[in-house]
Protein backbone atom coordinates (compact mmCIF):
# COMPACT_ATOMS: atom_id res chain seq x y z
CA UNK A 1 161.48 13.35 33.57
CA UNK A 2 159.87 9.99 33.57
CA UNK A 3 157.90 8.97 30.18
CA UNK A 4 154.72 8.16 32.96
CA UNK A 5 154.92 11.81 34.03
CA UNK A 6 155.26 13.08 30.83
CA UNK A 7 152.12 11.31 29.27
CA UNK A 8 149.81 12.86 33.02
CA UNK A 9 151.68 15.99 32.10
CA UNK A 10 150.45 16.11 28.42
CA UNK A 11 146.73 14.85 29.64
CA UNK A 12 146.80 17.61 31.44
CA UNK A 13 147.74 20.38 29.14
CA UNK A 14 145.33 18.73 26.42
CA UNK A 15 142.13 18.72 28.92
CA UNK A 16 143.01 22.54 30.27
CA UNK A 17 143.22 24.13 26.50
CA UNK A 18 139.25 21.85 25.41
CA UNK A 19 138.20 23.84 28.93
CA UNK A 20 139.51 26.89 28.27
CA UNK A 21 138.40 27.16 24.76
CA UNK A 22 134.91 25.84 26.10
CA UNK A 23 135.18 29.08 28.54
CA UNK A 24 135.87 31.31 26.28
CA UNK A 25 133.13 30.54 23.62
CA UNK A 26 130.34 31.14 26.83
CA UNK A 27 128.81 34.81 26.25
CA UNK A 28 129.19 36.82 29.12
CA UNK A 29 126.11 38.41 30.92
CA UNK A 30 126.46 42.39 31.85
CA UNK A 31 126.99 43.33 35.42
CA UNK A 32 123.00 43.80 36.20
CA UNK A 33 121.37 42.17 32.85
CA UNK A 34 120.05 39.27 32.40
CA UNK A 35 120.57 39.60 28.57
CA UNK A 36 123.38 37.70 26.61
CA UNK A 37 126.42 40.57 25.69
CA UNK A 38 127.46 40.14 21.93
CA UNK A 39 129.54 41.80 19.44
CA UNK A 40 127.58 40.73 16.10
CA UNK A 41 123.85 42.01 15.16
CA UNK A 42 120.68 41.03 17.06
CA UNK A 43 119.75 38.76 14.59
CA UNK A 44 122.57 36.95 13.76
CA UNK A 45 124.79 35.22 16.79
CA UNK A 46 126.40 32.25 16.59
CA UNK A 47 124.03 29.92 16.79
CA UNK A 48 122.15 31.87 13.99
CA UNK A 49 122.09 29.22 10.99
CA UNK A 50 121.74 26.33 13.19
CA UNK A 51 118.84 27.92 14.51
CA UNK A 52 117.77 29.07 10.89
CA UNK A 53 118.16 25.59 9.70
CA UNK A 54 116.52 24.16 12.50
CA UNK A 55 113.30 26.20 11.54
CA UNK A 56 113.32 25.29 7.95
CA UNK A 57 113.46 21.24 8.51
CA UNK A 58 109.95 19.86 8.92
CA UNK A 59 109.30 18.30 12.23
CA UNK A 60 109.38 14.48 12.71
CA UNK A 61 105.53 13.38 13.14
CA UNK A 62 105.19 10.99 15.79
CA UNK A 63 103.51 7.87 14.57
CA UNK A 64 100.34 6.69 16.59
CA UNK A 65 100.56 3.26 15.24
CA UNK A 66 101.72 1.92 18.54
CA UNK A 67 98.92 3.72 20.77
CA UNK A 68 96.27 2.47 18.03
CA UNK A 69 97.88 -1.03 18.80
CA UNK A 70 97.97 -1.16 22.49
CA UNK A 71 94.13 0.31 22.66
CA UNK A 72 92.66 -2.51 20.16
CA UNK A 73 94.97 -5.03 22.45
CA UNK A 74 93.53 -3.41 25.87
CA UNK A 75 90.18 -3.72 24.15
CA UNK A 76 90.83 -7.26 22.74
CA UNK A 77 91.94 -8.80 26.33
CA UNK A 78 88.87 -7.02 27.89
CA UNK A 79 86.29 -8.69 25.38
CA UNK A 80 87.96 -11.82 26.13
CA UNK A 81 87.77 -11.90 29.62
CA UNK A 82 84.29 -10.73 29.39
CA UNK A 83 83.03 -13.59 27.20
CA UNK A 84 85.24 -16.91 28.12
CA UNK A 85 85.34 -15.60 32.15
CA UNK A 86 82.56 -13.38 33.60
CA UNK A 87 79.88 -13.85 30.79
CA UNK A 88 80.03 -18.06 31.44
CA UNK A 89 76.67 -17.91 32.00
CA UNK A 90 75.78 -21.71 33.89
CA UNK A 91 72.52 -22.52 33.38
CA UNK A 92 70.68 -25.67 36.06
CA UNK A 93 67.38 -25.49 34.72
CA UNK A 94 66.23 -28.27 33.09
CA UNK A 95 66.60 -32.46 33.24
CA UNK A 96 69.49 -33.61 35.31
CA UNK A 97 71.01 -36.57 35.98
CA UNK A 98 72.52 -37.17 39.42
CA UNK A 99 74.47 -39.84 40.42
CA UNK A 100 74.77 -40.37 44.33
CA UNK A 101 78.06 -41.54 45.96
CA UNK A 102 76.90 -44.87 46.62
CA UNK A 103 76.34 -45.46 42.94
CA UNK A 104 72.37 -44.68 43.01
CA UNK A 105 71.21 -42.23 40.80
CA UNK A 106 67.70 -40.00 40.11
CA UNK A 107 66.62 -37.79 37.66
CA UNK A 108 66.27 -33.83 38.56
CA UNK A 109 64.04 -31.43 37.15
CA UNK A 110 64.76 -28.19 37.64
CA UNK A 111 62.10 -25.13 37.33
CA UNK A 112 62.66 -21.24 37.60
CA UNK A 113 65.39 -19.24 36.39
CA UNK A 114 69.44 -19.61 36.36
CA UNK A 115 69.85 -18.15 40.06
CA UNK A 116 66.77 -19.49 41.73
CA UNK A 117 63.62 -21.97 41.84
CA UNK A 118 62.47 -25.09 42.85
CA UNK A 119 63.36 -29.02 41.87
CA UNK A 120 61.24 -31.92 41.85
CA UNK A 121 62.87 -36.03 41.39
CA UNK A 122 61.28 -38.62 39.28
CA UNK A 123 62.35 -41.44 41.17
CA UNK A 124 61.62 -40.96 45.14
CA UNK A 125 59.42 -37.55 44.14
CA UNK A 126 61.53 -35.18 46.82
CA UNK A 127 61.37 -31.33 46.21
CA UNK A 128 62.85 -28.47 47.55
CA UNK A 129 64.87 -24.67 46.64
CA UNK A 130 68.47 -24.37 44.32
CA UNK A 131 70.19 -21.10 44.43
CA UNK A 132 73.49 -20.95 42.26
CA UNK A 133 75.75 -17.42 42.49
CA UNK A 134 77.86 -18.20 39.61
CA UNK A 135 79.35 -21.50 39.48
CA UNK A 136 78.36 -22.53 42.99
CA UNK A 137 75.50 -24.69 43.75
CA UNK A 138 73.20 -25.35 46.85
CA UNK A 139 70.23 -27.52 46.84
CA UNK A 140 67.99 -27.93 49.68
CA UNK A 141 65.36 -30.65 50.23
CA UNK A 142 61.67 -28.91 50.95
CA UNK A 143 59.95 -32.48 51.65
CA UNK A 144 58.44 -34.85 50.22
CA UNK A 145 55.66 -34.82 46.81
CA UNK A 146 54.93 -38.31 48.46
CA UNK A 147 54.69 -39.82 51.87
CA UNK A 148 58.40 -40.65 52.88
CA UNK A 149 58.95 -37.57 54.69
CA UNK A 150 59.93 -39.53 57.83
CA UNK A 151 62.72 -41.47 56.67
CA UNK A 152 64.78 -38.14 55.84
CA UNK A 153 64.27 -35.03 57.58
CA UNK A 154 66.73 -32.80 56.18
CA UNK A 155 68.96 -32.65 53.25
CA UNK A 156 71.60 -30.26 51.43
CA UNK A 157 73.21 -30.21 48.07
CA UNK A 158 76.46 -27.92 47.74
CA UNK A 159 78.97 -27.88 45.13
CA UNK A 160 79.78 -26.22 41.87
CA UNK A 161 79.36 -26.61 37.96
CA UNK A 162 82.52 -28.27 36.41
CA UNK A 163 81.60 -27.18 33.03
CA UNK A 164 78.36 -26.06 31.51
CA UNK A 165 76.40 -29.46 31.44
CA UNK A 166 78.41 -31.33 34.53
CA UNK A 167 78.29 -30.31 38.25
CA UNK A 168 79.61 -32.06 41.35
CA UNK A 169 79.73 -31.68 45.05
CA UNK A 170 79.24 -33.00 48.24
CA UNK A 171 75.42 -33.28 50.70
CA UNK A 172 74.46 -33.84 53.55
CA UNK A 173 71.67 -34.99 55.89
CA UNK A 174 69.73 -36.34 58.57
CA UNK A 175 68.52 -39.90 57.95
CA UNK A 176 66.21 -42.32 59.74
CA UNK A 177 66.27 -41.81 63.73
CA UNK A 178 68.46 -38.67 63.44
CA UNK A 179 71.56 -40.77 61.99
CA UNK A 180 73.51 -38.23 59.58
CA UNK A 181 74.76 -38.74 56.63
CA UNK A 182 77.39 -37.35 54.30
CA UNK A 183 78.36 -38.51 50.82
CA UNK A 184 79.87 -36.91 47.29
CA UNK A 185 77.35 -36.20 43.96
CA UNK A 186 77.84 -36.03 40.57
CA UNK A 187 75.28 -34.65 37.71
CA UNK A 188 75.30 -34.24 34.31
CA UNK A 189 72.45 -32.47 31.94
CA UNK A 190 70.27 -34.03 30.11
């Protein structure tokens, strides 16, 4: 015989005695029953002391270190989206500075609360409404405190806050004759 042949041959052999003796340890089940057949006591098969020693080893306590961890870090990320994100609270009331496209500025004054109310300017005394739903802004001109109502007939602010005490945007308008007019704005609290 060839060595190759010899060496499959002896594989062979080696892997049918580990399944045989593998067979042969299986208890065999009574024609009918559903109980285990054995030759030794009730109490005491094979597996007896493993099972005995099993028993008398304390369990292994699982450690809830790592769900303690994950909750304060579930809790931690929540907080801090709820305070740097969805609490940023922008507030318009008050004095504000805006600054026009073409370079020409006036001074704001806004009245009510941080969602709603009315504006008044120092400079060419307009008025009118602000609404702001979280950082976006829209102010609309009302008319005139004074007597220029002619030379602008309409007028509206959008854009949104850059940070707390900046804003920016664009507005729009009608001008003198019906001419329209469209141009960027900048503000910043005072």
């Amino acid at each position: 015989m060839i060595k190759k042949q010899q060496k499959w041959i002896a594989l062979f052999v080696v892997c049918t005695f580990v399944w045989l003796l593998q067979v042969s340890t299986m208890p065999v089940n009574a024609a009918g029953s559903t109980e285990q057949a054995s030759t030794m006591s009730a109490g005491q098969g094979p597996d007896y002391y493993e099972a005995v020693a099993q028993k008398a080893a304390p369990a292994k306590k699982k450690s809830i270190l790592p769900y303690v961890l994950i909750g304060v870090g579930v809790i931690a990320v929540t907080a801090a989206l709820y305070f740097f994100v969805l609490k940023t609270n922008y507030d318009i009331v008050g004095t504000w500075l805006v600054t026009y496209g073409n370079g020409n500025d006036d001074t704001y004054i806004f009245v009510g609360d941080k969602k709603t109310g009315t504006y008044t300017t120092t400079e060419e005394l307009c008025k009118g409404t602000y609404a702001v739903d979280g950082k976006d802004i829209t102010i609309t001109w009302t008319g005139w405190t004074g007597g220029w109502h002619i030379v602008i007939s309409s007028w509206v602010f959008t854009g949104e806050f850059d940070s707390k005490t900046t804003a920016s945007g664009t507005y729009s308008g009608v001008g003198i004759f019906g001419v329209p007019f469209n141009s960027t704005w900048t503000a910043v609290k005072q």
